[in-house]
C-alpha atoms as a PDB file:
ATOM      1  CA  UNK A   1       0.000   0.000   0.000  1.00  0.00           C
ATOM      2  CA  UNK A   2       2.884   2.254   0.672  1.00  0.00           C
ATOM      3  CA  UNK A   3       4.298   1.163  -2.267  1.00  0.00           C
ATOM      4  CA  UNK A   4       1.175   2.350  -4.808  1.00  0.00           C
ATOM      5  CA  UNK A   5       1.118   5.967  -2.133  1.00  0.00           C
ATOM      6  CA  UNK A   6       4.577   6.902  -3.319  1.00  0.00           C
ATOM      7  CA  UNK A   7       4.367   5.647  -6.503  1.00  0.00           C
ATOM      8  CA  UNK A   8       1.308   8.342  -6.808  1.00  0.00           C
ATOM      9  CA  UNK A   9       2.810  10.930  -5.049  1.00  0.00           C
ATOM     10  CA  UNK A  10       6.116  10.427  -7.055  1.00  0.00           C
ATOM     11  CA  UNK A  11       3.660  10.599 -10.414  1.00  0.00           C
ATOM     12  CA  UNK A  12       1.940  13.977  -8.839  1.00  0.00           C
ATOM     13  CA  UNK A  13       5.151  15.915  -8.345  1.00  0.00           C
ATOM     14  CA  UNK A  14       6.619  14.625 -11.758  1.00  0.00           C
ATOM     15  CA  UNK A  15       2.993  16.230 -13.193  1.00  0.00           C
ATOM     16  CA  UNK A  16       3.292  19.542 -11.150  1.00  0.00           C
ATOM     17  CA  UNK A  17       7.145  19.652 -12.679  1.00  0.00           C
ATOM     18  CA  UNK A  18       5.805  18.872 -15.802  1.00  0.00           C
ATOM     19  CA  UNK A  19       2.967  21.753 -15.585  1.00  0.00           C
ATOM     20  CA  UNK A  20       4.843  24.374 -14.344  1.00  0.00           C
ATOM     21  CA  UNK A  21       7.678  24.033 -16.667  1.00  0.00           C
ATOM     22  CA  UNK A  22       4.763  24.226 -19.386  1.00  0.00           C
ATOM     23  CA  UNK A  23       3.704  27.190 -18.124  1.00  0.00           C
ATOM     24  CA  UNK A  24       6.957  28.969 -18.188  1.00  0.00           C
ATOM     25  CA  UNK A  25       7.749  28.281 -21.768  1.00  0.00           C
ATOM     26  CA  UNK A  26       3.864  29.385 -22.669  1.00  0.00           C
ATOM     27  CA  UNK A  27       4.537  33.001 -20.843  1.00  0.00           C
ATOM     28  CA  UNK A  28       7.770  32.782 -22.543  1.00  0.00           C
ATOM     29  CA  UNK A  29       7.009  32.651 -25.638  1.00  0.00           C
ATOM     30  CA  UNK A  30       3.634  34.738 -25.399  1.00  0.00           C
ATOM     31  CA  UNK A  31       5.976  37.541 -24.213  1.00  0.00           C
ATOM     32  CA  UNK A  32       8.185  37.316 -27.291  1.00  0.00           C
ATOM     33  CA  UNK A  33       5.389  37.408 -29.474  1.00  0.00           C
ATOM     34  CA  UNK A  34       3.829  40.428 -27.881  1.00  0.00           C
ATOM     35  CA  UNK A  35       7.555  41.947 -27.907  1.00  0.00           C
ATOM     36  CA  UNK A  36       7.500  41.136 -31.819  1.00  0.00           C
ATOM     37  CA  UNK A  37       4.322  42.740 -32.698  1.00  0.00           C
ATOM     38  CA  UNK A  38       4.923  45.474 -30.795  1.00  0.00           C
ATOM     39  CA  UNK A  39       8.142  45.986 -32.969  1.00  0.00           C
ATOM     40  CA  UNK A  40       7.003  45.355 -36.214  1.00  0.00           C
ATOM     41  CA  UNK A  41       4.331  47.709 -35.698  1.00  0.00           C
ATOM     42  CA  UNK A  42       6.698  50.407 -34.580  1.00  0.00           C
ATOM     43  CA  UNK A  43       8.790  49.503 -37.641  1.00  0.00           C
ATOM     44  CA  UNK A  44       5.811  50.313 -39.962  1.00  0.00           C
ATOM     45  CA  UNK A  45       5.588  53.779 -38.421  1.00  0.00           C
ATOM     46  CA  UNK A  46       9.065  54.933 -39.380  1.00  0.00           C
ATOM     47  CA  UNK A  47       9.210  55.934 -42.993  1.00  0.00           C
ATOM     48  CA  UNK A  48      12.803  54.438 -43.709  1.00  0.00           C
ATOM     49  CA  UNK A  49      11.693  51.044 -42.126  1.00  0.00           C
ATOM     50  CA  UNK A  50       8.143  50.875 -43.477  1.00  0.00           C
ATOM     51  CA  UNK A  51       9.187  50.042 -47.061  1.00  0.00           C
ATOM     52  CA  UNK A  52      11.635  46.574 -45.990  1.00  0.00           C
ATOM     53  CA  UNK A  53       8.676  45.408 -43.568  1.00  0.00           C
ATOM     54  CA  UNK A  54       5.755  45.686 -45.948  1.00  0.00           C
ATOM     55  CA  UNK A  55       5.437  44.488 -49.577  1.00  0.00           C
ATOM     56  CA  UNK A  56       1.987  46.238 -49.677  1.00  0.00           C
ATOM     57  CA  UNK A  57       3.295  49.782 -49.017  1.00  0.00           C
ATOM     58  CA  UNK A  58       6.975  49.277 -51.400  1.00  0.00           C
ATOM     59  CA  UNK A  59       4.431  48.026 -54.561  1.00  0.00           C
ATOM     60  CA  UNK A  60       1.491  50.362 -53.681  1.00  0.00           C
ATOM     61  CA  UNK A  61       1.215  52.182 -57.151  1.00  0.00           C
ATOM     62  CA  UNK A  62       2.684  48.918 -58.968  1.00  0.00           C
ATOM     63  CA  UNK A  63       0.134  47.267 -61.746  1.00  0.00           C
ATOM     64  CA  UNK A  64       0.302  43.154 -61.056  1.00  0.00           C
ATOM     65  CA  UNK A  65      -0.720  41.630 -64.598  1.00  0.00           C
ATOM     66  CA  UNK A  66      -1.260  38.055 -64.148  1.00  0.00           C
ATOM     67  CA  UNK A  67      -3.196  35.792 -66.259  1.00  0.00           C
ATOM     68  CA  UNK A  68      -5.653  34.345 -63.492  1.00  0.00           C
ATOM     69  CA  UNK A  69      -6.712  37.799 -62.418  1.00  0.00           C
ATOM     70  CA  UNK A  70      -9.461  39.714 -63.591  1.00  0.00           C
ATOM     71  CA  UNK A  71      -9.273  43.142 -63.425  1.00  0.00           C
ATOM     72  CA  UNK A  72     -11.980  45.479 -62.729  1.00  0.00           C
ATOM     73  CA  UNK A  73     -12.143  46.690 -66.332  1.00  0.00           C
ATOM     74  CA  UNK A  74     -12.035  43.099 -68.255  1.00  0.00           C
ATOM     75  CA  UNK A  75     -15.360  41.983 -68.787  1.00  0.00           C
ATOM     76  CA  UNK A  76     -16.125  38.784 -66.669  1.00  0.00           C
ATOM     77  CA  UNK A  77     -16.992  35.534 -68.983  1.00  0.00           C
END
């Protein structure tokens, strides 16, 4: 009986271990995505920085001509 009560207690600590380490790496790495966006949206508010971190804003202006697009002024079959 002793035996099974440490065996369980033994499996309970390994599980707290298990769940707190879990924990830490889950803050960890919702931190350091939070610390990301919060860059990358700074980065789009300087004008020297905006045009390597966005495609949309260096080919605004830019005509894309590709055959399985349908622009506004084709007429749709």
């Amino acid at each position: 009986m002793d035996k099974d009560k440490n065996q369980i207690f033994s499996n309970m600590k390994m599980f707290e271990r298990c769940y707190d380490q879990g924990g830490r790496i889950v803050r960890k790495l919702l931190f350091i995505l939070l610390v990301a966006l919060v860059v990358f949206q700074v980065f789009l508010h300087i004008p020297s920085l905006r045009e390597v971190v966005s495609s949309v804003y260096r080919l605004d202006g830019v005509l894309v001509k590709e055959n399985n697009v349908k622009d506004w002024y084709e007429k749709l079959d």
